[in-house]
Protein backbone atom coordinates (compact mmCIF):
# COMPACT_ATOMS: atom_id res chain seq x y z
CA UNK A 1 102.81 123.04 147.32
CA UNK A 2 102.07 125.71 144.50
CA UNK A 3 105.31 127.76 144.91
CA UNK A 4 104.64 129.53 141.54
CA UNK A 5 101.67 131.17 143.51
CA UNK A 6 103.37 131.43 147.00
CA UNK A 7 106.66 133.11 145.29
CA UNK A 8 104.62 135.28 142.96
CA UNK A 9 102.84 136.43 146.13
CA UNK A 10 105.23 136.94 147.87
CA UNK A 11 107.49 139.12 145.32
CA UNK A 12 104.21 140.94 144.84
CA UNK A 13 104.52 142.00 148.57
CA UNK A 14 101.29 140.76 149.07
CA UNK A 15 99.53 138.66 152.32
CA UNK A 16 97.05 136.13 151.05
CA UNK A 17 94.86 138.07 152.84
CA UNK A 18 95.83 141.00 150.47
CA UNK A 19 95.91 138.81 147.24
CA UNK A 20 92.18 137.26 148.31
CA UNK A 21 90.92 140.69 148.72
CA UNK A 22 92.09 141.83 145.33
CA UNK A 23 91.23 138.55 143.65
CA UNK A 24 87.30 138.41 145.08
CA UNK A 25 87.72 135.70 146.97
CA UNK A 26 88.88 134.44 150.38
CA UNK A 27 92.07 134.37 152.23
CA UNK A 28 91.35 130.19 153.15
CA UNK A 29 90.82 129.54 149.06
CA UNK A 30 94.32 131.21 148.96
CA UNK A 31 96.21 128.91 151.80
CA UNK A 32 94.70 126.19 150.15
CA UNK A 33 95.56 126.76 146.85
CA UNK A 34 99.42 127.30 147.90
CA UNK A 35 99.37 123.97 149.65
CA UNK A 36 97.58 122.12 146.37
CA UNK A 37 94.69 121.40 148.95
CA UNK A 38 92.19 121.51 145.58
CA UNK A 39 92.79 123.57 142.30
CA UNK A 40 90.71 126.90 141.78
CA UNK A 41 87.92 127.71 139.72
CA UNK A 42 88.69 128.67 136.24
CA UNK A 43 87.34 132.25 136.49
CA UNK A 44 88.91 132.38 140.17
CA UNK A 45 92.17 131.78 138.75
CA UNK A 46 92.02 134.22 136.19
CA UNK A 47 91.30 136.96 139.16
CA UNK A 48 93.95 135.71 141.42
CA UNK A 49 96.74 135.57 138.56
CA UNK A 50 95.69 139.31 137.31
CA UNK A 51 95.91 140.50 141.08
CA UNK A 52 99.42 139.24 140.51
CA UNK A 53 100.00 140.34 136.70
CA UNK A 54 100.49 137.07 136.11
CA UNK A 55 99.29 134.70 133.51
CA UNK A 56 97.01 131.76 134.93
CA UNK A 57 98.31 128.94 132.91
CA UNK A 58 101.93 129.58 134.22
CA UNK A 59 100.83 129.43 137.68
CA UNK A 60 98.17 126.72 137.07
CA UNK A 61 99.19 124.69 133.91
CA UNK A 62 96.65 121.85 134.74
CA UNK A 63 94.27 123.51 134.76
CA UNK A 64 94.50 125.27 131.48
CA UNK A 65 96.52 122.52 129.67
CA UNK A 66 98.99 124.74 128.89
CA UNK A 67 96.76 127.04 126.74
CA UNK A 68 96.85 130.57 127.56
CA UNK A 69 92.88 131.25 128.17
């Protein structure tokens, strides 16, 4: 599970619904994400971790090898 994403949603007070809606995408990509079902797209991520004002490499690391994008 992805709780960097789940507890960074959560502190934001958001629903996945909420986060998806800000992000552009959908509240299923969301669930799935949190439960590692498959890793988002690159540009998804981006949206999803600036919903948050977060950074997408702390939330996805493996995805961006670490490198801030």
């Amino acid at each position: 599970m992805n709780t960097t994403l789940k507890h960074k949603r959560q502190a934001a007070g958001l629903s996945a619904a909420d986060l998806a809606e800000q992000a552009g995408t959908k509240e299923m990509r969301i669930v799935a994400f949190e439960r590692e079902r498959y890793p988002p797209r690159r540009d998804e991520a981006l949206r999803i971790a600036a919903a948050l004002g977060a950074d997408a490499w702390e939330i996805w690391p493996d995805l961006f090898g670490g490198v801030v994008p």
